[in-house]
N, C-alpha and C. Protein backbone atom coordinates (compact mmCIF):
# COMPACT_ATOMS: atom_id res chain seq x y z
N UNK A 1 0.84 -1.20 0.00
CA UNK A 1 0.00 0.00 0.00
C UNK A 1 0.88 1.25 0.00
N UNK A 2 0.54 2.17 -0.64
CA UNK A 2 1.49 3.67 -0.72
C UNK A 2 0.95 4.69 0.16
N UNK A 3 2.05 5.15 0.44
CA UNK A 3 2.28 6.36 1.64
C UNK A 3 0.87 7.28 1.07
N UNK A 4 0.63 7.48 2.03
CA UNK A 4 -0.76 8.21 1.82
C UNK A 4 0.14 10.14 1.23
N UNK A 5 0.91 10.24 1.69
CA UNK A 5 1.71 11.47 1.51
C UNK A 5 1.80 11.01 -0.08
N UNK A 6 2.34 10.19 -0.21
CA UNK A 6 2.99 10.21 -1.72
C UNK A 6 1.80 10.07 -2.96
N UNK A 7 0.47 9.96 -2.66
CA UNK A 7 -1.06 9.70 -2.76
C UNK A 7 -1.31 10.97 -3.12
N UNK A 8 -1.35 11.88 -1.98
CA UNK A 8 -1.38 13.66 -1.93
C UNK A 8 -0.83 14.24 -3.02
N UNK A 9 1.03 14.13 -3.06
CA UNK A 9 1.55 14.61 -4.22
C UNK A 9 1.03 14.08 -5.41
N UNK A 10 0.59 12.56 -5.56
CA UNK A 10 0.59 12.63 -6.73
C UNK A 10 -0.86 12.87 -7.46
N UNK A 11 -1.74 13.23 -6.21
CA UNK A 11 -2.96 13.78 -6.95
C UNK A 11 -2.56 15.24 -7.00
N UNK A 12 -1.92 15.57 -6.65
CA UNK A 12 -1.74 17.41 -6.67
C UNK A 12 -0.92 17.72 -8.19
N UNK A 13 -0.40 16.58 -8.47
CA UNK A 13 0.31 16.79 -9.94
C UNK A 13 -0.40 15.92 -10.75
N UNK A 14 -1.11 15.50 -10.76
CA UNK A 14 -2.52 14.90 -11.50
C UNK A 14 -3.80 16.14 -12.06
N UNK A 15 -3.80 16.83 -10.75
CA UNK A 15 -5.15 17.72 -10.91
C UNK A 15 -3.83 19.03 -11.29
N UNK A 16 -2.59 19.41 -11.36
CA UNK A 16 -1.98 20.44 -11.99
C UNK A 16 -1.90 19.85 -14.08
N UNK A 17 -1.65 18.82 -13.81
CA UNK A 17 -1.41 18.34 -15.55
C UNK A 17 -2.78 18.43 -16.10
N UNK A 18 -4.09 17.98 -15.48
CA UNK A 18 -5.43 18.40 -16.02
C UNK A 18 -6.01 19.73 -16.03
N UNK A 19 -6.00 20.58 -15.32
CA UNK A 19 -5.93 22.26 -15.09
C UNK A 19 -4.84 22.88 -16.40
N UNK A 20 -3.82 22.54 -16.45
CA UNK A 20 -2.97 22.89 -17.49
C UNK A 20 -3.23 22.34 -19.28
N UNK A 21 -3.85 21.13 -18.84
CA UNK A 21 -4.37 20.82 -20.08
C UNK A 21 -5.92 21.12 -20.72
N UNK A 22 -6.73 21.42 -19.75
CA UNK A 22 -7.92 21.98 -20.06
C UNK A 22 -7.41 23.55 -20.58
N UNK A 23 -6.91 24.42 -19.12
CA UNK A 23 -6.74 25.30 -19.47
C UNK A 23 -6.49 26.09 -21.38
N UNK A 24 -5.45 24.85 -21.37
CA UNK A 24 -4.95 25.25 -23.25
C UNK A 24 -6.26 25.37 -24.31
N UNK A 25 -7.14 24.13 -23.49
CA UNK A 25 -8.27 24.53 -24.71
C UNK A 25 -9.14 25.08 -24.52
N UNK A 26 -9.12 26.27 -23.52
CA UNK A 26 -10.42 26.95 -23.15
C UNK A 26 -9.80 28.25 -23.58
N UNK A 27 -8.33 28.43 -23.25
CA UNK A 27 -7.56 29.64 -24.13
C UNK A 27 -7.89 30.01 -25.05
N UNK A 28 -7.67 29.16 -26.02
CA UNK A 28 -7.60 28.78 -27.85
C UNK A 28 -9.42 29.43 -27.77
N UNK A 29 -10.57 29.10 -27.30
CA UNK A 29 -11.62 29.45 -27.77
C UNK A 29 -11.95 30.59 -26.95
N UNK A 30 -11.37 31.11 -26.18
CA UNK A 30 -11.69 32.37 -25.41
C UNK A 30 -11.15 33.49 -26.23
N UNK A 31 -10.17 32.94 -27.00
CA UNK A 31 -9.26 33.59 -28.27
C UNK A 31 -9.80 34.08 -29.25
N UNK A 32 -10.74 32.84 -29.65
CA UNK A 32 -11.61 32.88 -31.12
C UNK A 32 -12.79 33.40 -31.11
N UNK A 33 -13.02 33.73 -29.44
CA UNK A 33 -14.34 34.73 -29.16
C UNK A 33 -14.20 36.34 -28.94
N UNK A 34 -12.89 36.49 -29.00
CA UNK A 34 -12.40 38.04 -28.47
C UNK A 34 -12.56 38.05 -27.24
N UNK A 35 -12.22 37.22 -26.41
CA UNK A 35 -12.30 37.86 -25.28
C UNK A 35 -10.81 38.05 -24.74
N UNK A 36 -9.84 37.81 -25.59
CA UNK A 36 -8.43 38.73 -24.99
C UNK A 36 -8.48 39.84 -25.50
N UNK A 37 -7.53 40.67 -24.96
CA UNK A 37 -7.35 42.01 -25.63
C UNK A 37 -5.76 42.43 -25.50
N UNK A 38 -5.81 43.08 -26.36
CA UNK A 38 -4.23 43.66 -25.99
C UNK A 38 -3.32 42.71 -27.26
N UNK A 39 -1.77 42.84 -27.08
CA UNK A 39 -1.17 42.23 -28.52
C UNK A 39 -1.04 41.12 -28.67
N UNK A 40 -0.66 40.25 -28.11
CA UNK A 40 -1.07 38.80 -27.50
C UNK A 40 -1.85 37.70 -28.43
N UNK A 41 -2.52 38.70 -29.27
CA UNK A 41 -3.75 38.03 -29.34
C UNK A 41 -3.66 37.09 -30.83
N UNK A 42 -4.39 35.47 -30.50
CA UNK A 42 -3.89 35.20 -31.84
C UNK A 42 -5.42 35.52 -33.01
N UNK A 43 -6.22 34.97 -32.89
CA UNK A 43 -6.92 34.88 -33.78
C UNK A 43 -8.04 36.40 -33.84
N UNK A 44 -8.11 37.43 -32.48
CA UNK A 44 -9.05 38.03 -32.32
C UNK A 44 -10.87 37.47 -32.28
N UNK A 45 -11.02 37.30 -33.08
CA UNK A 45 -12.55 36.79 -33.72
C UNK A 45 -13.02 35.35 -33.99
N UNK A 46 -13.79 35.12 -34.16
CA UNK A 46 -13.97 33.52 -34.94
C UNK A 46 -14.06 33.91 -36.24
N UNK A 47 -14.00 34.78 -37.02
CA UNK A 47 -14.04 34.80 -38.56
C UNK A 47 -12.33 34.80 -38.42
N UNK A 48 -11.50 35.52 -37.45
CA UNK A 48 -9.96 35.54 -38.02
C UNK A 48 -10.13 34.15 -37.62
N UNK A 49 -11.03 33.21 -36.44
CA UNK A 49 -10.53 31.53 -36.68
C UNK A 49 -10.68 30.82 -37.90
N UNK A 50 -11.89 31.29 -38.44
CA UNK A 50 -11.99 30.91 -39.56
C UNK A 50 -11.00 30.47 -40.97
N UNK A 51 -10.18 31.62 -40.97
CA UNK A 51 -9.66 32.12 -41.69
C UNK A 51 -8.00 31.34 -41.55
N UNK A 52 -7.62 31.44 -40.00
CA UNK A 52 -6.65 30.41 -40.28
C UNK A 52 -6.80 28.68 -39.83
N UNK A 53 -7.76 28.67 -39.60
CA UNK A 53 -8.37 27.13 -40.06
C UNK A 53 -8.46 26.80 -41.86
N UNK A 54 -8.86 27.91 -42.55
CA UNK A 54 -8.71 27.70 -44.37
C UNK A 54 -7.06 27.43 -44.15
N UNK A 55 -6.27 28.31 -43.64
CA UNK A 55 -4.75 28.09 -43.66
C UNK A 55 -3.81 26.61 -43.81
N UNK A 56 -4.40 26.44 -42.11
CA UNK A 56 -4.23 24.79 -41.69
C UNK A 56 -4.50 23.71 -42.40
N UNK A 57 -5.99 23.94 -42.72
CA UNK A 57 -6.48 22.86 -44.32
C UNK A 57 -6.41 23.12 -45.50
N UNK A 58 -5.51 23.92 -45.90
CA UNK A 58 -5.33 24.14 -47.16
C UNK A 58 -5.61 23.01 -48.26
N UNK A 59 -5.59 21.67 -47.97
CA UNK A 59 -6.20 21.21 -48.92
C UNK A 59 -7.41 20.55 -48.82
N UNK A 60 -8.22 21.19 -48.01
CA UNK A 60 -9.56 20.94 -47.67
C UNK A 60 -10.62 21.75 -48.87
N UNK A 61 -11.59 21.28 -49.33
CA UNK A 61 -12.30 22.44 -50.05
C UNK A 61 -12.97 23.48 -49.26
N UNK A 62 -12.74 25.08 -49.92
CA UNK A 62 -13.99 25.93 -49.04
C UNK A 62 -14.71 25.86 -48.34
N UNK A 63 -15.50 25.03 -49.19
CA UNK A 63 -17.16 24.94 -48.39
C UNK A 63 -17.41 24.17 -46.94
N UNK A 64 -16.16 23.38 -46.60
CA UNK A 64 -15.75 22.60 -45.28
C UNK A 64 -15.17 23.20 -44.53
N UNK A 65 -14.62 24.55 -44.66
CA UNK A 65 -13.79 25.15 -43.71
C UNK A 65 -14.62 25.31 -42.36
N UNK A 66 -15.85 26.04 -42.75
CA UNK A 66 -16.51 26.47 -41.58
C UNK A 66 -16.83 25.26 -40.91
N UNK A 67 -17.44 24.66 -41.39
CA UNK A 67 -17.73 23.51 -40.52
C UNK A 67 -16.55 22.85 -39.71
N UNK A 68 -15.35 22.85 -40.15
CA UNK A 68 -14.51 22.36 -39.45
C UNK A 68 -13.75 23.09 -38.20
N UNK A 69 -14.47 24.31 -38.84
CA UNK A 69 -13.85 25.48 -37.55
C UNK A 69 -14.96 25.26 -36.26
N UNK A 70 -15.79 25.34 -37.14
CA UNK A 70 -17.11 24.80 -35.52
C UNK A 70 -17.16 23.55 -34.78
N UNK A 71 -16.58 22.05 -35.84
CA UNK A 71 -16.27 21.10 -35.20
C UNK A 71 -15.34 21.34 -34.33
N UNK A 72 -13.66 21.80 -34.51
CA UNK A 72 -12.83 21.49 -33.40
C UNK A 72 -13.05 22.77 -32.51
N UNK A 73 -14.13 23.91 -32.91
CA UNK A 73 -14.64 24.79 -31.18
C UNK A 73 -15.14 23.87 -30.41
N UNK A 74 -15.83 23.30 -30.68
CA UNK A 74 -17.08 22.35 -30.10
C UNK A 74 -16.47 20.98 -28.97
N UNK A 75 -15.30 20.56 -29.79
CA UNK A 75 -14.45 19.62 -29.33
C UNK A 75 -13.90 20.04 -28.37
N UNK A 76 -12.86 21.27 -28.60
CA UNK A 76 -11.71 21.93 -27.39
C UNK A 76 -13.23 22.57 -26.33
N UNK A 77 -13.87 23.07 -26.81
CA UNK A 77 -14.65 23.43 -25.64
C UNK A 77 -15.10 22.35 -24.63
N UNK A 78 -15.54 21.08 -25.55
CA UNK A 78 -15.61 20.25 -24.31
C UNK A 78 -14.74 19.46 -23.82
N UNK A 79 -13.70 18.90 -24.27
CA UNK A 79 -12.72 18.49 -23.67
C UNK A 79 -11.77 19.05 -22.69
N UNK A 80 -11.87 20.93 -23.12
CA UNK A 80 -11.58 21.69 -21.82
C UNK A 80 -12.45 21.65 -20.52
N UNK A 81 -13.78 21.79 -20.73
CA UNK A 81 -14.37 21.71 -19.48
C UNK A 81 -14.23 20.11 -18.91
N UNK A 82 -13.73 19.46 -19.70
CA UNK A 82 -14.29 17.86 -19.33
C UNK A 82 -12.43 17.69 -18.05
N UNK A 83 -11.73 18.33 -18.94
CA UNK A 83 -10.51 17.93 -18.30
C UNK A 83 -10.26 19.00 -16.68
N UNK A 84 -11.16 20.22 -16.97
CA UNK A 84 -10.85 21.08 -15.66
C UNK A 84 -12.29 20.25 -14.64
N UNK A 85 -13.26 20.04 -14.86
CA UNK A 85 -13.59 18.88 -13.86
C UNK A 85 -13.72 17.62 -13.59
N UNK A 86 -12.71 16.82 -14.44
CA UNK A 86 -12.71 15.70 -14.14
C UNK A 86 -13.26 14.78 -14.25
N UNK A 87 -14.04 14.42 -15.33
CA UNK A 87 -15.27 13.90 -15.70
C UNK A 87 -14.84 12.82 -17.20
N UNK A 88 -15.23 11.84 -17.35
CA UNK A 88 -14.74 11.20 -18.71
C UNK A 88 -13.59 11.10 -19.04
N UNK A 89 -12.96 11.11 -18.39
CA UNK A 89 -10.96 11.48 -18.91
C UNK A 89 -10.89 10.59 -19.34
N UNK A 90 -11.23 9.49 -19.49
CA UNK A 90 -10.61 8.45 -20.72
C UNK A 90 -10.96 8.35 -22.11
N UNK A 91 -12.10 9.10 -22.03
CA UNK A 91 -12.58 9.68 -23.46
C UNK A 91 -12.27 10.45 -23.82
N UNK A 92 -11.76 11.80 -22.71
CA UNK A 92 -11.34 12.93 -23.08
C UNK A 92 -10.25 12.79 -23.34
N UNK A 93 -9.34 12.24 -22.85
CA UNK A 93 -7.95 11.56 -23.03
C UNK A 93 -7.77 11.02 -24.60
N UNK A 94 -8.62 10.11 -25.13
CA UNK A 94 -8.37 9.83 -26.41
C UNK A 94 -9.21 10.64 -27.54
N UNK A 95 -9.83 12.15 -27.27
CA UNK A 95 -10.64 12.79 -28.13
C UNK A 95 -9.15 13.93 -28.36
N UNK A 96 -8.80 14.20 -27.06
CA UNK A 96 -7.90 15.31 -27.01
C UNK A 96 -6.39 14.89 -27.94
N UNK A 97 -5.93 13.66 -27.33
CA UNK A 97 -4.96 13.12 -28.25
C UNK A 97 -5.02 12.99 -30.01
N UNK A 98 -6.23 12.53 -30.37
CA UNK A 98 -6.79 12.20 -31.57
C UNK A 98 -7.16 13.73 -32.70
N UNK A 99 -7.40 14.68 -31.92
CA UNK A 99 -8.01 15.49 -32.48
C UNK A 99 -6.70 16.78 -32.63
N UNK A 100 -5.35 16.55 -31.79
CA UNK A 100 -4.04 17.19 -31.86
C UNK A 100 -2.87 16.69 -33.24
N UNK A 101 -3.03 15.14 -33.06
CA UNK A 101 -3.15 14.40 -34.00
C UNK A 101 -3.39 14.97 -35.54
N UNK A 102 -4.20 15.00 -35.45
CA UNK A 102 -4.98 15.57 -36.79
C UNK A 102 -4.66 16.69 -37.34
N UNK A 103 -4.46 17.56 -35.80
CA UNK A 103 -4.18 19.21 -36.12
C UNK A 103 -3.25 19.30 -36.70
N UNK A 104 -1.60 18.45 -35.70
CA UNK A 104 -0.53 18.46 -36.36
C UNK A 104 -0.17 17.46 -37.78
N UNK A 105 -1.14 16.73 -38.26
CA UNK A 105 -0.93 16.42 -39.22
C UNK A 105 -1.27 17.58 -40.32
N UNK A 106 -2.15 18.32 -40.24
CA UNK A 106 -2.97 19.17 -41.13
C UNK A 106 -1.98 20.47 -41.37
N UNK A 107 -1.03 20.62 -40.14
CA UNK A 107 -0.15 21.57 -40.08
C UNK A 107 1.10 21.12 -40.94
N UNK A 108 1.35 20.13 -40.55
CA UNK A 108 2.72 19.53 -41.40
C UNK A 108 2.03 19.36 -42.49
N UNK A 109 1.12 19.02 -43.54
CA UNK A 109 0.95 19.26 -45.26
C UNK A 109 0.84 20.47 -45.82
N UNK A 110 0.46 21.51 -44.95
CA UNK A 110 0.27 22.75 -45.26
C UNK A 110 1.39 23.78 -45.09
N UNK A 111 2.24 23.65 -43.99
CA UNK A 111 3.32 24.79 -43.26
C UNK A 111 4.48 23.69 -43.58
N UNK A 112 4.37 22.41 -43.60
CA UNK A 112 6.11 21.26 -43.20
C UNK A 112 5.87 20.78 -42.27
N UNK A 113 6.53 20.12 -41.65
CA UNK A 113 6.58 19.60 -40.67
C UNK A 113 6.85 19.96 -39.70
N UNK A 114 8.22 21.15 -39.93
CA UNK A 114 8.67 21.98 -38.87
C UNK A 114 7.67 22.70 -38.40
N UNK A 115 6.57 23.37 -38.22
CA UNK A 115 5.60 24.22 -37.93
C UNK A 115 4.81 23.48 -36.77
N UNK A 116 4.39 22.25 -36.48
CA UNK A 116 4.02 21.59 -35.84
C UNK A 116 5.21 21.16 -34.56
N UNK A 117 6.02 20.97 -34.94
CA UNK A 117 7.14 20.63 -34.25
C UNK A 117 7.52 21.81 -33.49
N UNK A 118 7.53 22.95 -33.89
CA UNK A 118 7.96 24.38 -33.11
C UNK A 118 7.21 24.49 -32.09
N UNK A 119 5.71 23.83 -32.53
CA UNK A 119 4.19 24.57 -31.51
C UNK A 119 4.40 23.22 -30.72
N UNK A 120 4.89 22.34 -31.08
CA UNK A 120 5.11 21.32 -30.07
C UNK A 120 3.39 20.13 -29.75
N UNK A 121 3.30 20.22 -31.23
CA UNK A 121 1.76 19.75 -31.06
C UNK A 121 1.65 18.77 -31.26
N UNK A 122 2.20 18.04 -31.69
CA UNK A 122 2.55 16.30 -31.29
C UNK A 122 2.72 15.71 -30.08
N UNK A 123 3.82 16.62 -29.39
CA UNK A 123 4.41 16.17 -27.84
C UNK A 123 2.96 17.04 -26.93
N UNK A 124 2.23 17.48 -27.08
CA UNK A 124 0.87 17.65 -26.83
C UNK A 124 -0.33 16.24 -26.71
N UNK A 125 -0.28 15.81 -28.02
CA UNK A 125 -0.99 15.16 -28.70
C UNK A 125 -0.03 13.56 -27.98
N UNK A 126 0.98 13.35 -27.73
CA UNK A 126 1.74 11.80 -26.93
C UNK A 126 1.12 12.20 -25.34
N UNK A 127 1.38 13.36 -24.77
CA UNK A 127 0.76 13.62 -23.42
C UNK A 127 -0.61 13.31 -23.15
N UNK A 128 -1.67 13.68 -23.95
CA UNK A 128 -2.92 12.85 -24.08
C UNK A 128 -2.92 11.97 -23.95
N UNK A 129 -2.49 11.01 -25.09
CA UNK A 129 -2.20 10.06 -25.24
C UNK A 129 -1.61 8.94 -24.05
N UNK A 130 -0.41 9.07 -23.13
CA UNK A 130 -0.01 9.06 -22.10
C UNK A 130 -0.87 9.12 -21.10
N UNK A 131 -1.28 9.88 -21.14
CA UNK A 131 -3.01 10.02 -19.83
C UNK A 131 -3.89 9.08 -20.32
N UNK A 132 -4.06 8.57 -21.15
CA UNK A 132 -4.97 7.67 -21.61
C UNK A 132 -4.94 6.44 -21.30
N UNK A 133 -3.74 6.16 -21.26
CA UNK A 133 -3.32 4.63 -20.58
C UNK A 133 -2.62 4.91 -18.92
N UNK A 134 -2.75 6.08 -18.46
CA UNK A 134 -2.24 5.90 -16.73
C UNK A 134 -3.35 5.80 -16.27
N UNK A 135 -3.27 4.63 -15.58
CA UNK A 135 -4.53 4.26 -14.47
C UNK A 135 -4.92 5.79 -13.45
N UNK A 136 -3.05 6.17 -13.08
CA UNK A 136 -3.24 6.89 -12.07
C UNK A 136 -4.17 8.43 -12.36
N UNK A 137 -3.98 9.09 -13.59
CA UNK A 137 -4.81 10.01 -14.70
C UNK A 137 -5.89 9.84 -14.12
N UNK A 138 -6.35 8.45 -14.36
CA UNK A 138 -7.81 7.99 -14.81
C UNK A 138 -8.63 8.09 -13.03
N UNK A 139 -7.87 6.88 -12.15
CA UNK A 139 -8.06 6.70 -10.88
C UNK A 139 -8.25 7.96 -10.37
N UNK A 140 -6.67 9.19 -10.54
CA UNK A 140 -6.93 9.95 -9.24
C UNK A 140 -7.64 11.63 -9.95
N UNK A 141 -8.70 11.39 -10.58
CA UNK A 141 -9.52 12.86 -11.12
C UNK A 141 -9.73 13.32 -10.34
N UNK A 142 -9.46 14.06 -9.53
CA UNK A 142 -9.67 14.52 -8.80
C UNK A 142 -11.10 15.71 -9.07
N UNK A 143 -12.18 15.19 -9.22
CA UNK A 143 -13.18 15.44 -9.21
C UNK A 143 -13.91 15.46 -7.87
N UNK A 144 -15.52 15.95 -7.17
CA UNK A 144 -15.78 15.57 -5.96
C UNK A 144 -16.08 14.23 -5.79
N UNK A 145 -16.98 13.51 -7.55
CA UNK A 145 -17.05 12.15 -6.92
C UNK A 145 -15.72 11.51 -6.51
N UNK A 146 -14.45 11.92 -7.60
CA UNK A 146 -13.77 10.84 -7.01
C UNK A 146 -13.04 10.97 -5.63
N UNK A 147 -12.87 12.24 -5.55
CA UNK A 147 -12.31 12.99 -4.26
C UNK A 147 -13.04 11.80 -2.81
N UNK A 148 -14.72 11.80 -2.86
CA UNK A 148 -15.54 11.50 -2.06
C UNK A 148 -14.95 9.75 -1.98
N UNK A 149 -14.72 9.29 -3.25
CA UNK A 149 -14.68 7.86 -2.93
C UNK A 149 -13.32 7.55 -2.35
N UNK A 150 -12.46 8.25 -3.11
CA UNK A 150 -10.70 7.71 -1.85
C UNK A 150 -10.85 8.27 -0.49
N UNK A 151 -11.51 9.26 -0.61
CA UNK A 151 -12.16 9.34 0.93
C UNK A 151 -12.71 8.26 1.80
N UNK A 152 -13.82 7.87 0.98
CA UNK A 152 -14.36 6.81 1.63
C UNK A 152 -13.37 5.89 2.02
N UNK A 153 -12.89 5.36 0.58
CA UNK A 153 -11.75 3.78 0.82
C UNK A 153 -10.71 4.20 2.04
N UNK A 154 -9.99 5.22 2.03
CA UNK A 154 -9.20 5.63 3.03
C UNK A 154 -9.87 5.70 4.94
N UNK A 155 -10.94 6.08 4.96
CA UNK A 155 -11.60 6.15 5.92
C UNK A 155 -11.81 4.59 6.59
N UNK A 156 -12.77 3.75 5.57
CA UNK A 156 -12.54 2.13 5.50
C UNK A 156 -11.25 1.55 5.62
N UNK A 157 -10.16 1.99 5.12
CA UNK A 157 -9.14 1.32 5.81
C UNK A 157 -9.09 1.48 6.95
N UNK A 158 -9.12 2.87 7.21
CA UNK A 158 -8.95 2.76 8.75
C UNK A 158 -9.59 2.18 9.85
N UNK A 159 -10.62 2.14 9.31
CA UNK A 159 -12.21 1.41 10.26
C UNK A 159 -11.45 0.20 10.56
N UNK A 160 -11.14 -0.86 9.32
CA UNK A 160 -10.52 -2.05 9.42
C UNK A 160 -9.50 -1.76 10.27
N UNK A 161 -8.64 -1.17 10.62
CA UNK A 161 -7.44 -1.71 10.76
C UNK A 161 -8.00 -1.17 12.70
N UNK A 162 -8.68 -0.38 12.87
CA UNK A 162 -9.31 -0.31 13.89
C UNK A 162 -9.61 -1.32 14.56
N UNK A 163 -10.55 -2.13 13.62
CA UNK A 163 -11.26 -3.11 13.84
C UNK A 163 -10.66 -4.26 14.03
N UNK A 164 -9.39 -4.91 13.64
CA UNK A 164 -8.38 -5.59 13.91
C UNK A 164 -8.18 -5.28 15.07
N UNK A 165 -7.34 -4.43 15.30
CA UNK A 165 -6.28 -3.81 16.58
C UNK A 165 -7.40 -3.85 17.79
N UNK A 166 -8.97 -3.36 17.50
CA UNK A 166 -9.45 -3.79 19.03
C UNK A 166 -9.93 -5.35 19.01
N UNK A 167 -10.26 -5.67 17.65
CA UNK A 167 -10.29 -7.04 17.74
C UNK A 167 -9.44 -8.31 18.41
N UNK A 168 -7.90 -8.19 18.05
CA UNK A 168 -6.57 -8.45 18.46
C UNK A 168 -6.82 -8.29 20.17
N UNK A 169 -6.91 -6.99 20.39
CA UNK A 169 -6.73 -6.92 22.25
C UNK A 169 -8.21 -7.67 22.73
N UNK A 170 -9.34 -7.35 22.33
CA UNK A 170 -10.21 -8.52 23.14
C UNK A 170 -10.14 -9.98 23.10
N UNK A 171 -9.63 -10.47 22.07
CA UNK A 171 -9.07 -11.48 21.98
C UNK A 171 -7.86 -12.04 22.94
N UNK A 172 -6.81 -11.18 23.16
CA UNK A 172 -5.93 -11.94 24.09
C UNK A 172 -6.39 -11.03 25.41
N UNK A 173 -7.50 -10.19 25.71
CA UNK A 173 -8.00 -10.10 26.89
C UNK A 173 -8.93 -11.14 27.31
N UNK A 174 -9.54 -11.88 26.45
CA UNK A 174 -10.25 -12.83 26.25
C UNK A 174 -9.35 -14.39 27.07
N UNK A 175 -8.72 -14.40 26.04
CA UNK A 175 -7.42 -15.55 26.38
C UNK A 175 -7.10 -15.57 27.51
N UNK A 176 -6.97 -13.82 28.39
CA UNK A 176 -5.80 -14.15 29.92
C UNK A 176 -7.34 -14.11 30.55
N UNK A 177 -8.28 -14.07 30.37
CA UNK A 177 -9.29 -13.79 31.26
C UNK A 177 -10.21 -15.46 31.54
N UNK A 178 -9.79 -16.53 29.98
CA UNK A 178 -9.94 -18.07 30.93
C UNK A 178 -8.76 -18.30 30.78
N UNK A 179 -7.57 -18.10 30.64
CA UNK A 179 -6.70 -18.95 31.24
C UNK A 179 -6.49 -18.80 33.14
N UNK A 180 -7.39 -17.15 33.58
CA UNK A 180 -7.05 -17.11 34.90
C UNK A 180 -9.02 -17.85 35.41
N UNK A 181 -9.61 -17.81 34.69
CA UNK A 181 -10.73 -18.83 34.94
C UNK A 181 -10.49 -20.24 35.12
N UNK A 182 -10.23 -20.81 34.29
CA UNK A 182 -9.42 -21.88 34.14
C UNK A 182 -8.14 -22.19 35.76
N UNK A 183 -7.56 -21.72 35.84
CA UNK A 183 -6.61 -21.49 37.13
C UNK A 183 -7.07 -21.40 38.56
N UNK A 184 -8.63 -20.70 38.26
CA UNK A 184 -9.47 -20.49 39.84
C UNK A 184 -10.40 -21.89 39.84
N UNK A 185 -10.63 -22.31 38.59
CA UNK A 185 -11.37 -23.79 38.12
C UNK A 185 -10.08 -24.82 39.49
N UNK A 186 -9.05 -25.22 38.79
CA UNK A 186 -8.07 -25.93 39.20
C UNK A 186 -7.92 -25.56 40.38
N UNK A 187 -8.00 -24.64 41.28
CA UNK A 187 -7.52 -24.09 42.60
C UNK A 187 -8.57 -24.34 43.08
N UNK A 188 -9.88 -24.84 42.73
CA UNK A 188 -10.51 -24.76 43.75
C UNK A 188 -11.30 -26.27 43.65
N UNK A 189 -10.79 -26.44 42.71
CA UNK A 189 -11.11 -28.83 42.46
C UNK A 189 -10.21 -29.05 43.66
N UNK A 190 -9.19 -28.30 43.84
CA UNK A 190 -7.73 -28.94 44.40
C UNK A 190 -7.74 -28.76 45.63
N UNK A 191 -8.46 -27.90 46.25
CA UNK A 191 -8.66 -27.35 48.02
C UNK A 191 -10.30 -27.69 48.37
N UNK A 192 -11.27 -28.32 47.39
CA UNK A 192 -12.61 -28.25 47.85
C UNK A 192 -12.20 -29.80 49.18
N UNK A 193 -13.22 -30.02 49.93
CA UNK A 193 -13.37 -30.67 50.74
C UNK A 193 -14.26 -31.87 50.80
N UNK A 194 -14.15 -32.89 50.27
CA UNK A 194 -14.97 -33.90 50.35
C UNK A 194 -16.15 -33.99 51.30
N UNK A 195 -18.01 -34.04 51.03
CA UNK A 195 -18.88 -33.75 51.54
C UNK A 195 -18.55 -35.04 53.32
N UNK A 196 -18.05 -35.83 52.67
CA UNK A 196 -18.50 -37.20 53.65
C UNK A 196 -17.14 -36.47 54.86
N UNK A 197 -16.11 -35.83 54.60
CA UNK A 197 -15.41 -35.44 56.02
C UNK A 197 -16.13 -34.66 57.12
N UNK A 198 -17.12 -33.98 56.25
CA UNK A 198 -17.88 -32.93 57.38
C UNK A 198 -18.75 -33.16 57.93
């Protein structure tokens, strides 16, 4: 069984890698809505998303652009909220991987390869991926249900081990209590007085 400390850290860097990874895709569409301001900014609008989504698919026809710009809003929007509370991560885990995937493929036919590689959207897209197969990802979401249930199990251990340890002492209070029954048994077969002397 693992140190309950080492349990702590590693849900605290569990729920920092999901916060950091939602975060990215709630950015990207907070982006494409204007709600940054200042120079920073990549797309301003959803028509400038528009516009470099035609970029990215350059060999997509026209008439699919939009739609594809509303598919992957739709996606990062929910896979961001899905990953900042904790909910589905194993789906979200292989929607988020799958759909980076794609991006950086769409980037490398259009820009090279290098362009994808700079934004680092592959090693994005293996980190998903990576969360997808850690139990611990999956196990420690730190969501309230799951929060509530290692609670529970943790609490239940303890009950048990409670439950042992007073179990254990009534038991050998048990034990010295006839072995000294047992002893007043023998002490007193051994000093009683035969009826017919008296």
């Amino acid at each position: 069984m693992k140190n309950p400390r080492t349990l702590d850290w590693e849900r605290l860097g569990i729920l920092y890698l999901r916060l950091a990874l939602g975060a990215s895709f709630l950015s990207g569409i907070a982006d494409r809505f204007g709600l940054y301001r200042g120079r920073n900014v990549g797309y301003g609008n959803f028509v400038g998303f528009i516009h470099y989504t035609a970029k990215v698919n350059s060999f997509v026809p026209a008439s699919a652009i939009p739609f594809l710009a509303w598919a992957a809003t739709a996606l990062e929007l929910s896979f961001g909220i899905a990953l900042v509370l904790g909910v589905w991560l194993r789906w979200t885990a292989l929607g988020s991987s799958l759909l980076l995937m794609l991006f950086g493929t769409a980037m490398a036919i259009s820009f090279g390869i290098k362009s994808p590689l700079d934004y680092s959207v592959f090693s994005a897209s293996c980190v998903y991926g990576d969360c997808l197969f850690s139990e611990s990802f999956i196990t420690f979401a730190v969501s309230p249900v799951a929060v509530s249930n290692h609670r529970q199990a943790g609490r239940r251990q303890r009950l048990q081990n409670v439950y042992r340890h007073s179990t254990a002492i009534a038991s050998r209070y048990t034990s010295s209590r006839l072995r000294m029954l047992r002893a007043n048994l023998r002490l007193h077969t051994v000093i009683r007085v035969p009826s017919s002397v008296m």
